[in-house]
Every structure is written in C-alpha cells, then in structure tokens.
C-alpha atoms as a PDB file:
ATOM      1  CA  UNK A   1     -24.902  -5.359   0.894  1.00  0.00           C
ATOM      2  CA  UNK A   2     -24.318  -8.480   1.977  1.00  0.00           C
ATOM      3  CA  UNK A   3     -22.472  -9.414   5.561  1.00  0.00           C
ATOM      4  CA  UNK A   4     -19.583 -11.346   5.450  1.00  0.00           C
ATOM      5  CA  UNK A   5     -20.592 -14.941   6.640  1.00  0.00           C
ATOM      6  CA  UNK A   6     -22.896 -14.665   3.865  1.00  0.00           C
ATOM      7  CA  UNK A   7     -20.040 -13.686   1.539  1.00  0.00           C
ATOM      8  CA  UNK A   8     -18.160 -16.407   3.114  1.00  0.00           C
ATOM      9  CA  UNK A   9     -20.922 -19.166   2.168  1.00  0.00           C
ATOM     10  CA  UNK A  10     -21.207 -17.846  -1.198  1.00  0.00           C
ATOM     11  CA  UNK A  11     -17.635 -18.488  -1.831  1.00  0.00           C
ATOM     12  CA  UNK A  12     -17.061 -21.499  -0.147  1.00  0.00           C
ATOM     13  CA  UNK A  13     -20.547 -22.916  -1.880  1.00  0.00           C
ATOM     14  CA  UNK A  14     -19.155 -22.498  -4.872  1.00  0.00           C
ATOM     15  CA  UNK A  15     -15.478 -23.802  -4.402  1.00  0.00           C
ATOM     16  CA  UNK A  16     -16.712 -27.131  -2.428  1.00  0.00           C
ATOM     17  CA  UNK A  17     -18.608 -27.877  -5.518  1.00  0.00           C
ATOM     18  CA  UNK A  18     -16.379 -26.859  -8.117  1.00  0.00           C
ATOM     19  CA  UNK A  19     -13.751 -29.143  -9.434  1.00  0.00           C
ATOM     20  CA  UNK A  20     -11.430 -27.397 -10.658  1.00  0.00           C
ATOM     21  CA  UNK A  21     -10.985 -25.302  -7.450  1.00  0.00           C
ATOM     22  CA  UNK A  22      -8.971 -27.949  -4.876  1.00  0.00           C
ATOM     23  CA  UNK A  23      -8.272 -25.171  -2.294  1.00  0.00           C
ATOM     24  CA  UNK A  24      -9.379 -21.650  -1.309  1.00  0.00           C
ATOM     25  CA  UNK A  25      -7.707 -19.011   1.239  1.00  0.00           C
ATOM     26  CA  UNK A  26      -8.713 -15.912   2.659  1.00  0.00           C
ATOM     27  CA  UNK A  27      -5.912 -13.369   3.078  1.00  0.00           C
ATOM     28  CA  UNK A  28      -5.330  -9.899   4.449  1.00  0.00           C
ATOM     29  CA  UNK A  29      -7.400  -7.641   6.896  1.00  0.00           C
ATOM     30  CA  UNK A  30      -9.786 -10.034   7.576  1.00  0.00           C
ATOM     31  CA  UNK A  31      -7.216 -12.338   8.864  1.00  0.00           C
ATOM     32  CA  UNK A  32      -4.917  -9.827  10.182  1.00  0.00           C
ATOM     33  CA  UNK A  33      -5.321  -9.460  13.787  1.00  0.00           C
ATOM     34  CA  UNK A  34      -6.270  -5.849  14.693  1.00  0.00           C
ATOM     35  CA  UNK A  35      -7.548  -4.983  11.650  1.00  0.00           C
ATOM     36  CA  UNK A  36     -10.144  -1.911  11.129  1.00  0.00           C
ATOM     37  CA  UNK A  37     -13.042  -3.910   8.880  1.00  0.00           C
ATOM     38  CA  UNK A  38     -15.760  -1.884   7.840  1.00  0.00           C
ATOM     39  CA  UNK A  39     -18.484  -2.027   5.093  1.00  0.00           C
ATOM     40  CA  UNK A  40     -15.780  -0.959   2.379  1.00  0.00           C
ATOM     41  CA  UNK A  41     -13.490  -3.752   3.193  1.00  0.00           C
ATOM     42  CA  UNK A  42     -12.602  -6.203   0.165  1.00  0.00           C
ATOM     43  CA  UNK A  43     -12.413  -9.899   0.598  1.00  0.00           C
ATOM     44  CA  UNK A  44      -8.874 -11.045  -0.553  1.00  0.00           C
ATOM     45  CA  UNK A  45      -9.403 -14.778  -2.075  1.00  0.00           C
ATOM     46  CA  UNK A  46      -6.435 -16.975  -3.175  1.00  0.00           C
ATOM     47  CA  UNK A  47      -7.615 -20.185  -5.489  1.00  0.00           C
ATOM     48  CA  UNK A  48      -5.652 -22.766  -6.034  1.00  0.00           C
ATOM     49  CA  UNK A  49      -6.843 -24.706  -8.969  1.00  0.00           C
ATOM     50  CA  UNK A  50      -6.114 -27.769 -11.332  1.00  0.00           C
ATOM     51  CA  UNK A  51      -6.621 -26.028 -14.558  1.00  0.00           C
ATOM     52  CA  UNK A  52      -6.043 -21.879 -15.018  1.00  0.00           C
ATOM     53  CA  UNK A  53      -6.819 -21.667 -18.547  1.00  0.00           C
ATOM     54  CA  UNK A  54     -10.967 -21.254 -18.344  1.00  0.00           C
ATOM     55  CA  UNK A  55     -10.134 -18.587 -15.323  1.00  0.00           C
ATOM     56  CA  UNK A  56      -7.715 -17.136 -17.836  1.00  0.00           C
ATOM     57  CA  UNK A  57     -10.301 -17.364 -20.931  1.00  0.00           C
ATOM     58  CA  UNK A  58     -13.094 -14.941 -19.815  1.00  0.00           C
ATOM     59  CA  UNK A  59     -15.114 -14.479 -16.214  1.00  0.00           C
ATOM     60  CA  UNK A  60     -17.815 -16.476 -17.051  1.00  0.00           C
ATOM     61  CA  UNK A  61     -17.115 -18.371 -13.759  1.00  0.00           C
ATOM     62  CA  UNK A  62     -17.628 -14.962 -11.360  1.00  0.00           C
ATOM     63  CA  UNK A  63     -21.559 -15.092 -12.215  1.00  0.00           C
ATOM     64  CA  UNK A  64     -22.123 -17.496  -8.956  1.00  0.00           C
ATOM     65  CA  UNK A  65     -21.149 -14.112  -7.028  1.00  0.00           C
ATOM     66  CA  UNK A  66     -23.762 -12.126  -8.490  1.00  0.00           C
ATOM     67  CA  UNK A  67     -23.804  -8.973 -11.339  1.00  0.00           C
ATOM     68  CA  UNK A  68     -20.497  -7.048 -11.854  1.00  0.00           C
ATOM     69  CA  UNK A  69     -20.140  -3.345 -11.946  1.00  0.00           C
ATOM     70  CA  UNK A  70     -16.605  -2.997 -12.832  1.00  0.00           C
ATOM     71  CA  UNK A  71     -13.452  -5.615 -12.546  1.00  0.00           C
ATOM     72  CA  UNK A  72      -9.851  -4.525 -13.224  1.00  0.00           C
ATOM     73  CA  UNK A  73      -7.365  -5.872 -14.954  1.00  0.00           C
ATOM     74  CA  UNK A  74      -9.669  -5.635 -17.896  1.00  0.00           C
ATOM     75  CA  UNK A  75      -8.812  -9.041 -19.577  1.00  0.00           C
ATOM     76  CA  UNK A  76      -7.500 -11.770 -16.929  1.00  0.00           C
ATOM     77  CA  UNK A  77      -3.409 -11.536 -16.800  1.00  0.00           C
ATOM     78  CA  UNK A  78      -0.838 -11.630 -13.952  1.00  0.00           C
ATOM     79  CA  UNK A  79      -0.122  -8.368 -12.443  1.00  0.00           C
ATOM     80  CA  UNK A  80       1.465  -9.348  -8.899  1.00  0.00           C
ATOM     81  CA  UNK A  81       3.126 -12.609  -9.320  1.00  0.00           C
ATOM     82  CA  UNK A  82       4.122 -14.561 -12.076  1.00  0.00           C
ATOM     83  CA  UNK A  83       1.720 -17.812 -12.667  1.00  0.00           C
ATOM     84  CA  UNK A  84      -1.285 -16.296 -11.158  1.00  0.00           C
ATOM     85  CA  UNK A  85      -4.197 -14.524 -12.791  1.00  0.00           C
ATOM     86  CA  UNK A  86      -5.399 -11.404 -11.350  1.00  0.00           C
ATOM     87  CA  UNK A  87      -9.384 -10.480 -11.084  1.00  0.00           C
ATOM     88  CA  UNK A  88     -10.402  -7.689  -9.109  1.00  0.00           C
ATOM     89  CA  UNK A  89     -14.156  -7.384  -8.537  1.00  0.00           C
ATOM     90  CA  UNK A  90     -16.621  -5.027  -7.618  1.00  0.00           C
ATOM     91  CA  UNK A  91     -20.258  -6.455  -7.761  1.00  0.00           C
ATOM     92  CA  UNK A  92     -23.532  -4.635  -7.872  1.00  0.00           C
ATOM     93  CA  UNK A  93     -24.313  -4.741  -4.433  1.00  0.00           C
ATOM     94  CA  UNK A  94     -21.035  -2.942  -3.171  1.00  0.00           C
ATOM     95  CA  UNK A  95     -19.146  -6.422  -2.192  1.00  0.00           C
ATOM     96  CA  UNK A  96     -16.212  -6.229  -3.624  1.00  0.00           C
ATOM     97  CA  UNK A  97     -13.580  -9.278  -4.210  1.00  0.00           C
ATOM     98  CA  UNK A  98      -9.952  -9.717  -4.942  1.00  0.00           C
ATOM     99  CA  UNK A  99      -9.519 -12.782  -6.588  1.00  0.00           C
ATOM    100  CA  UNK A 100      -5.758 -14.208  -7.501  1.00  0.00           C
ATOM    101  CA  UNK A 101      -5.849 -17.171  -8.569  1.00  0.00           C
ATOM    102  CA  UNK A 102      -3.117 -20.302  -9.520  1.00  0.00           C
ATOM    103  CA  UNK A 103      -2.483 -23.620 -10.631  1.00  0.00           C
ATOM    104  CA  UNK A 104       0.757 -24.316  -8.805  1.00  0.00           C
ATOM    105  CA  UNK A 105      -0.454 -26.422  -6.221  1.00  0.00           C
ATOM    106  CA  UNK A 106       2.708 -26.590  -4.300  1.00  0.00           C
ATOM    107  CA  UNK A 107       2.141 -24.508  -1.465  1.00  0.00           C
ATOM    108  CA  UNK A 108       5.550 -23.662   0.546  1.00  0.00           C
ATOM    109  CA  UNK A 109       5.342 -23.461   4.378  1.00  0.00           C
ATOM    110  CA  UNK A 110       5.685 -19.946   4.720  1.00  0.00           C
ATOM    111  CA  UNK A 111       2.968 -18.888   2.356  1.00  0.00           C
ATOM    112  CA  UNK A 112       0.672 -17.819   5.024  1.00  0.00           C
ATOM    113  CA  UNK A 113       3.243 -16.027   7.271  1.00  0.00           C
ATOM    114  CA  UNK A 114       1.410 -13.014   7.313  1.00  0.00           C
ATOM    115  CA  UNK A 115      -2.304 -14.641   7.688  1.00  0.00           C
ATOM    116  CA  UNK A 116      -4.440 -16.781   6.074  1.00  0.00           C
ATOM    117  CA  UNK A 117      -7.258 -18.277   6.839  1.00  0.00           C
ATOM    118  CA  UNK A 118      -8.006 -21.576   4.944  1.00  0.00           C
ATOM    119  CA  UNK A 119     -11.623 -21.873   3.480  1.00  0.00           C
ATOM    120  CA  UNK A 120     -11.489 -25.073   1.400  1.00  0.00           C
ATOM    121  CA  UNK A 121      -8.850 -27.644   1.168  1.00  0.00           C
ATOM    122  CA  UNK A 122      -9.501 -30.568  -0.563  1.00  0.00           C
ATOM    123  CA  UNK A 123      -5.861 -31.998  -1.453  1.00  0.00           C
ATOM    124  CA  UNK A 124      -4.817 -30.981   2.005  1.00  0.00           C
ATOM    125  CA  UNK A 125      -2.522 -28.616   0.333  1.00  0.00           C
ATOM    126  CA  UNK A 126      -1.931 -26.287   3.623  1.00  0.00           C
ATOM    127  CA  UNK A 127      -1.360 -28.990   6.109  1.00  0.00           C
ATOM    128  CA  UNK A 128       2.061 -28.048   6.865  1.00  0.00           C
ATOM    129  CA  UNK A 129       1.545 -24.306   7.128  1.00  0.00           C
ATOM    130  CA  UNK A 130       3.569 -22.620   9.546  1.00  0.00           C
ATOM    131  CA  UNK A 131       1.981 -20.395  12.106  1.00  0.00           C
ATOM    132  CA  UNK A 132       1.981 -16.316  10.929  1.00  0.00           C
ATOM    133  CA  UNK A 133       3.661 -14.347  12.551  1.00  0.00           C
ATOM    134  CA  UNK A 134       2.480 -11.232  11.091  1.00  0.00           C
ATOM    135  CA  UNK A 135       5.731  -9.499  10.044  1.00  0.00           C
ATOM    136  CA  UNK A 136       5.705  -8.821   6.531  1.00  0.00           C
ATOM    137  CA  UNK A 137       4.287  -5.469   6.374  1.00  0.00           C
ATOM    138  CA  UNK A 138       6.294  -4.649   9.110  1.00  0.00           C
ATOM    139  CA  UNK A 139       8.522  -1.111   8.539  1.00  0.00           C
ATOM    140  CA  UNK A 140      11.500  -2.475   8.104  1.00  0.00           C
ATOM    141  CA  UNK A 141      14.991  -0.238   9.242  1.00  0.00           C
ATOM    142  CA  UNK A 142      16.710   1.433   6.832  1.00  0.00           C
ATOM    143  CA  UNK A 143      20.529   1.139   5.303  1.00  0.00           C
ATOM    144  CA  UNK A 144      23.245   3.698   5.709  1.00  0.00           C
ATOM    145  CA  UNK A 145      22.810   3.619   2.110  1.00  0.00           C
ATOM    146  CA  UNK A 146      19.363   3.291   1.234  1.00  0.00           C
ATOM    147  CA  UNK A 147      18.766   6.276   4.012  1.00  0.00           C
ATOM    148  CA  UNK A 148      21.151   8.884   2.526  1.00  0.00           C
ATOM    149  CA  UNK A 149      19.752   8.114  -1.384  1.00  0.00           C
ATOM    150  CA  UNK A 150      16.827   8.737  -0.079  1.00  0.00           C
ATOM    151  CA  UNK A 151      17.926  12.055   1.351  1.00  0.00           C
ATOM    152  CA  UNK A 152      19.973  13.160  -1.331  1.00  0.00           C
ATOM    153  CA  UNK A 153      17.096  12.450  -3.612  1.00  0.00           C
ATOM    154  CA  UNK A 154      14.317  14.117  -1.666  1.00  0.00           C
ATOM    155  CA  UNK A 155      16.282  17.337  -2.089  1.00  0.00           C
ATOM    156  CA  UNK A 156      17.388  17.163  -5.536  1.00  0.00           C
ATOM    157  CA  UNK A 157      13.256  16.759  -6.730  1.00  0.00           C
ATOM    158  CA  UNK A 158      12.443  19.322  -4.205  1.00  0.00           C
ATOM    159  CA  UNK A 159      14.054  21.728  -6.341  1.00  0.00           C
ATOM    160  CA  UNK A 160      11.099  20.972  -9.381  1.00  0.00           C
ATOM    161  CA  UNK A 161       8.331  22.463  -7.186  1.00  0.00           C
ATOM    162  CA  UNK A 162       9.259  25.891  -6.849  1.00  0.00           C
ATOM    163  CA  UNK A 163      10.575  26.512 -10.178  1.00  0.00           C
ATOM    164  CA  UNK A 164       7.446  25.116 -11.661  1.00  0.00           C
ATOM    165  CA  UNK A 165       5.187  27.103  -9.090  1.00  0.00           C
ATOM    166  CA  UNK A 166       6.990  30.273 -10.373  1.00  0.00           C
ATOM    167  CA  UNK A 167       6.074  29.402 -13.889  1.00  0.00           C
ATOM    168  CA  UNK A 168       2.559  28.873 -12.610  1.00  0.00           C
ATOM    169  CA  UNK A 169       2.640  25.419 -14.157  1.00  0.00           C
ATOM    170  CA  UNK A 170      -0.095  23.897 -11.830  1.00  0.00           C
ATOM    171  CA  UNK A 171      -0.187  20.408 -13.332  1.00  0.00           C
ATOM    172  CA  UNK A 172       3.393  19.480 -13.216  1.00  0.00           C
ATOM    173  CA  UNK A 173       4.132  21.403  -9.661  1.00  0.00           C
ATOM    174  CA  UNK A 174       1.157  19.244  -8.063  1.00  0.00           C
ATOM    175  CA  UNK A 175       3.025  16.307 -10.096  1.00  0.00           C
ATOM    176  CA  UNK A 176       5.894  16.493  -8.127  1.00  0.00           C
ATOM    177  CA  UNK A 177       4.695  17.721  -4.700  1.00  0.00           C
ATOM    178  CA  UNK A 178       2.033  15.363  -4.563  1.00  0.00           C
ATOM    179  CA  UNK A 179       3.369  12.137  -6.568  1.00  0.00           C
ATOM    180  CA  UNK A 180       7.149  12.418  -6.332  1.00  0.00           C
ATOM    181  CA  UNK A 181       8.207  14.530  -2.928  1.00  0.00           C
ATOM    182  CA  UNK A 182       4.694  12.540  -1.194  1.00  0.00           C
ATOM    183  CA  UNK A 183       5.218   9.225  -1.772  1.00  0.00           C
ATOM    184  CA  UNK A 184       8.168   8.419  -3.027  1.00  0.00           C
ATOM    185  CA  UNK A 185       9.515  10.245   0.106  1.00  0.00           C
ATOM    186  CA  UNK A 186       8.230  11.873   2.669  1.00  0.00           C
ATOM    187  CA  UNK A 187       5.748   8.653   3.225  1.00  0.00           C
ATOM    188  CA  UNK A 188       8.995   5.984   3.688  1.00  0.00           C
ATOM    189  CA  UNK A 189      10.372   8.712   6.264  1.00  0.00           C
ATOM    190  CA  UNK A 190       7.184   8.729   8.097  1.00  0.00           C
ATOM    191  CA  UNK A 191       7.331   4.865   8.060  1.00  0.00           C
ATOM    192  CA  UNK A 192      11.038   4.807   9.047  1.00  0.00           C
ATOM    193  CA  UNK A 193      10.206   7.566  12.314  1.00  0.00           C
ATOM    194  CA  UNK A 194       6.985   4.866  12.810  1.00  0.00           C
ATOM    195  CA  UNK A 195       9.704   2.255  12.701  1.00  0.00           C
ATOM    196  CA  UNK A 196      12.092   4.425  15.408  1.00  0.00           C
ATOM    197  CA  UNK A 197       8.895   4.911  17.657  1.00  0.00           C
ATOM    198  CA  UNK A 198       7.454   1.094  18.258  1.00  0.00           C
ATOM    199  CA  UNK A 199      10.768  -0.610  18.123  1.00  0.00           C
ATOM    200  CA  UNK A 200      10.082  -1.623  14.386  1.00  0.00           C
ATOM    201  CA  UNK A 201       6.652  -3.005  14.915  1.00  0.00           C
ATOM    202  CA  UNK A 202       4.467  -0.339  13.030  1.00  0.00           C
ATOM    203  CA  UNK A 203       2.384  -1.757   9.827  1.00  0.00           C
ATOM    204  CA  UNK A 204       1.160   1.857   8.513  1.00  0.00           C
ATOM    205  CA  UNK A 205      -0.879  -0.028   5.268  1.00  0.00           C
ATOM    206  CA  UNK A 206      -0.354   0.884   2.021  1.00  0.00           C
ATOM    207  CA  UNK A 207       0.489   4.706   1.055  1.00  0.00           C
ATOM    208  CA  UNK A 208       0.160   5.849   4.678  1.00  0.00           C
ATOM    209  CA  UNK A 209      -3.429   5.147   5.515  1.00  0.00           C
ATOM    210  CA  UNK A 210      -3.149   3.985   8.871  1.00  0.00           C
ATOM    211  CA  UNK A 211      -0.561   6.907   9.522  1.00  0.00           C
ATOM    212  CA  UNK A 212      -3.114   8.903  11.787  1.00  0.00           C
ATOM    213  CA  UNK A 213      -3.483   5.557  14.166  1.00  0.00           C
ATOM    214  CA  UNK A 214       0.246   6.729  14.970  1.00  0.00           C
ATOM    215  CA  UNK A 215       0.926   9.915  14.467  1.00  0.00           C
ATOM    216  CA  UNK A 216       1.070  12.281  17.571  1.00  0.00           C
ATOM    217  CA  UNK A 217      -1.741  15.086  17.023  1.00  0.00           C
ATOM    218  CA  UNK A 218       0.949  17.649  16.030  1.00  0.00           C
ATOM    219  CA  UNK A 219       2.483  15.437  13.433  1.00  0.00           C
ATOM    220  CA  UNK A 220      -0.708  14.472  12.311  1.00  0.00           C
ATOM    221  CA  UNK A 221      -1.424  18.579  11.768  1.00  0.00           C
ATOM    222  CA  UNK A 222       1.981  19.170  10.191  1.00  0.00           C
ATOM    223  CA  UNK A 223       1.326  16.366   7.579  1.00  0.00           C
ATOM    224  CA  UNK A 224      -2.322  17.736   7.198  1.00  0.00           C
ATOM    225  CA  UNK A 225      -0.548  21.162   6.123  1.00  0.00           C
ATOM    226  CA  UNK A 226       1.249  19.497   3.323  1.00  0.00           C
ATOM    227  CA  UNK A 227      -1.996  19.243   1.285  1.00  0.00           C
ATOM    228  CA  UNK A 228      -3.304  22.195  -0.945  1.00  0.00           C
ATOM    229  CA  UNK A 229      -5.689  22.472  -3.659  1.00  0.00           C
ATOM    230  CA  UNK A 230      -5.367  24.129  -6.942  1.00  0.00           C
ATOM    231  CA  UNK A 231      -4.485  27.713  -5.557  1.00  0.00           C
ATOM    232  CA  UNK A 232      -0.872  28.444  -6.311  1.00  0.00           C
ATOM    233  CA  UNK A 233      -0.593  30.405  -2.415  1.00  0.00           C
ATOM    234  CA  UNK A 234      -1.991  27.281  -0.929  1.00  0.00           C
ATOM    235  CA  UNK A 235       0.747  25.103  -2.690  1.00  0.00           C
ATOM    236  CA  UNK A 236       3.835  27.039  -1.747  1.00  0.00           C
ATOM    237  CA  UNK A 237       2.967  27.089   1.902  1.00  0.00           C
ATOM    238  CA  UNK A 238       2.366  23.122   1.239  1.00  0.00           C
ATOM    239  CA  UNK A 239       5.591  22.508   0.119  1.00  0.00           C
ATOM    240  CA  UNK A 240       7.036  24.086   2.484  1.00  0.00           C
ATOM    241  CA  UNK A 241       5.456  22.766   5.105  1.00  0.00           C
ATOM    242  CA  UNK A 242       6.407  19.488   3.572  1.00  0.00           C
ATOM    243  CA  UNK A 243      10.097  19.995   3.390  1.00  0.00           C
ATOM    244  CA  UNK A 244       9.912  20.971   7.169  1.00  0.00           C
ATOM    245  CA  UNK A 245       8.045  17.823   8.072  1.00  0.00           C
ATOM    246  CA  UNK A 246      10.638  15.348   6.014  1.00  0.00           C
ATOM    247  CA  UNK A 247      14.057  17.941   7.530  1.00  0.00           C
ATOM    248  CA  UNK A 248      12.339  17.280  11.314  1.00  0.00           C
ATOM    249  CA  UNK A 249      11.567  13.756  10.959  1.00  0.00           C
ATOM    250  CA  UNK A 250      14.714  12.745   8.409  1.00  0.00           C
ATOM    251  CA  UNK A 251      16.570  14.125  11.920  1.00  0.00           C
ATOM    252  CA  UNK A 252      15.142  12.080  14.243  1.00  0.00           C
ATOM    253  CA  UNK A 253      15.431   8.955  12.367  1.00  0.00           C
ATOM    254  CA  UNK A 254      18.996   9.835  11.787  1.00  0.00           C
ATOM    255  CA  UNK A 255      19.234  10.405  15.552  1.00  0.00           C
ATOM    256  CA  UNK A 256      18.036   7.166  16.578  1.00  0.00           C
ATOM    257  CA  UNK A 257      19.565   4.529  13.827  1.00  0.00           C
ATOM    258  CA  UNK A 258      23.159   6.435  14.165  1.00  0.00           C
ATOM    259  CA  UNK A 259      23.278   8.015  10.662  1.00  0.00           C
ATOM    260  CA  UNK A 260      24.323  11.482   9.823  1.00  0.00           C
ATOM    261  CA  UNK A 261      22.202  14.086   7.969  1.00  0.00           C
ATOM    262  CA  UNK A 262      23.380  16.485   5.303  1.00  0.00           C
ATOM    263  CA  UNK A 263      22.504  20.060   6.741  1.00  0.00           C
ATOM    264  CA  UNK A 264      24.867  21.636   4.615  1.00  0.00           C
ATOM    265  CA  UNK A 265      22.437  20.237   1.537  1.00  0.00           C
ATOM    266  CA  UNK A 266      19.322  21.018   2.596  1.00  0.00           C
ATOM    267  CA  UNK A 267      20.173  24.840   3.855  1.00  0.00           C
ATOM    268  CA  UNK A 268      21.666  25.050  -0.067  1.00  0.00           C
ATOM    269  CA  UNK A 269      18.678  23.384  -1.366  1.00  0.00           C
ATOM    270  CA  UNK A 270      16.198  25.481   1.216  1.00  0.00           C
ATOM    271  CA  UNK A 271      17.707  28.682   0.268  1.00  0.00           C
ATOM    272  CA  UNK A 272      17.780  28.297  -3.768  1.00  0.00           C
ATOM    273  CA  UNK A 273      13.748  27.486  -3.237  1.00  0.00           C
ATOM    274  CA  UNK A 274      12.956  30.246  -1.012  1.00  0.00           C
ATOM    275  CA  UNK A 275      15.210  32.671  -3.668  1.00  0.00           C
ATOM    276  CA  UNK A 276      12.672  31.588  -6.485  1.00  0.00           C
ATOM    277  CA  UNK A 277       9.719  31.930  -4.759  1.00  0.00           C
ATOM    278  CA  UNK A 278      10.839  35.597  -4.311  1.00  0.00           C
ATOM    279  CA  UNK A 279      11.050  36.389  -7.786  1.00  0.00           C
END
C-alpha cells in the first residue's frame, strides 16, 4: 500500500495539472490534531472545480489514482450536501479515497473550522480562511427537551425487545436492541455523560468508536455486556444490561445538567419487561 506522502503527490500531481481542478483540500483525521491514523485510514479530498459535469458523467478521471475495487455511490450524485458530487473510493492496493467534489467556488470563511489542510490553490480561493478551532464534532449539551424525548423514547422501544424475544423472533429483537435502543439511544447518552465528564470537549467519532479512549474500564465492561450473538439467553441478559447502562448514565447526566429523570417510567417500563420474560 502506498504511504501517504506518496498518496499526497499522486493527488496533488494530478490537480496542479488539471484544469478543471482550481483548488484541492484535505479534510478530517489527517488534519485533525490528535487523530489515531493507521493503515486503514481514508484520505478525505474536497475539489473545487470549474466544471462538475465530466466528474458527474462517469469516473473516467479516477484512473490517475490507480485500479478500483469498489466505489460507492454507484453512479456519481450528491449524498451529503447539495451541489457536490459524492465518490467514495477504494483502490486495488487498499488506499482508499473520499472524494466530494464542487463547482461553487465561493468558499466562506468558516469552511475549514474544523481542519483543513489546503493542497492546491490556484484562484487563491482559501486566502481568507479562518483558523479551526476544532469544535464541530464536539458533544454538544443537551435541551430540557431534547433530553426527556429522548428518555421517554428509549423506554417506549425498549418495550419491542422482550416481547419479540418471547416470540423467539431473532431478526426483529436484534433489530431493535442493536439498531434502535444502540444507536439511536444509548450511544447519544454515552456522548452526553462524555460531554458531563470533559466539560463538553469530548469528540467520540462517529457511532461511538472512540468511546473506549473515554470510557472508565467498568463502563467500558458494562457497554461490552450489551452485545450478544444469535443465542436468545445471550440477548436477554444484553438488553438488560443495556437498559441498566442507559438508567445509570441517563442519571448522571440528569445530575449534572439539572434535569429530572422519570423513575416512575422506567420501574413501569422495567417491570412489564421483566413480567414477559417470565412467561
């Protein structure tokens, strides 16, 4: 595989001598102070070019970076933000890049705020860049509101796992434990508790995968005991070592930011699970 400054030339080789690319920026965890890089790391390129529609037309212009294995989307289309094409690329030898790509060439100030390092320029379209500051995938505190939804929500789907447990419905118990309860909750109360723990200055990453950097070892072994394979045993001790996780650390967040917790809900909601899983 190749190492990154060779990477690096290889892009910027190509961009210099292209015309229809005027500027190029690497984004990201290479940029991103304190970073963990490691032979798996992507390289996340922003173009800025004077004409999208031959990046739009086919990938024809990705052969200077070698042979593809796969690319997502399929066909070139916008799936982050509107008037920029996605490509996602994963060549032959294991380098992988994550192109998007724009003709907007009006760059605002803040673009960069959470990194960028600028490879080619050649309208001097980031001269007035602002300095990052390296906040945007901060945790960011929770609402009165947006805490008790959350809450409230967490123990109204909890309900789904046990009844579909009983039924011995694998698929769509493992649905919700491990889709639903997961990540759309337990993983923004582990972020919120990160939040209450470094005065707001955590950046977990995406879906919790810098969690374990941290985590204290016995929160780190109580999340651990919220994942189970396929045996039906093994999932109903998960889940219930997943409501106690959220209960202890939906406390403590509650605790800290000044909100109140509904007890009275979740000893309802704890019992009516515990009653099914005794049938």
């Amino acid at each position: 595989m190749r190492e990154e400054q060779a990477v690096l030339r290889t892009l910027c080789g190509w961009a210099q001598e292209s015309a229809a690319v005027r500027g190029m920026v690497l984004t990201s965890s290479r940029v991103v102070p304190g970073s963990a890089i490691d032979f798996l790391s992507d390289y996340d390129i922003e173009l800025y070019v004077s004409n999208l529609a031959p990046f739009a037309a086919n990938d024809d212009w990705l052969t200077f970076m070698g042979p593809i294995m796969v690319r997502w989307p399929y066909q070139p289309r916008a799936t982050v933000r509107e008037g920029w094409i996605t490509r996602l690329v994963l060549f032959q030898d294991g380098v992988r890049v994550d192109f998007q790509i724009t003709a907007d060439l009006h760059v605002s100030a803040d673009a960069y705020r959470n990194g960028g390092r600028v490879l080619v320029d050649k309208d001097n379209l980031f001269a007035h860049l602002r300095e990052p500051s390296y906040t945007e995938y901060l945790v960011k505190k929770p609402t009165a509101e947006r805490y008790e939804e959350l809450v409230h929500e967490f123990w109204w789907d909890a309900i789904y796992v046990p009844k579909y447990l009983w039924r011995k419905e694998l698929p769509f118990a493992k649905y919700m434990l491990d889709h639903v309860l997961r990540h759309n909750f337990l993983y923004p109360m582990i972020e919120w508790y990160l939040g209450t723990i470094t005065d707001w200055t955590a950046n977990p990453g995406l879906w919790g995968k810098r969690f374990k950097h941290y985590l204290d070892q016995e929160t780190w072994w109580q999340l651990e005991a919220t994942f189970a394979g396929a045996d039906l045993g093994e999932s109903w001790q998960a889940f219930f070592a997943l409501l106690d996780l959220f209960s202890r650390l939906a406390r403590e967040v509650a605790g800290h930011v000044g909100f109140t917790y509904p007890a009275r809900l979740e000893d309802d909601v704890r019992e009516y699970c515990l009653w099914i899983s005794r049938q």
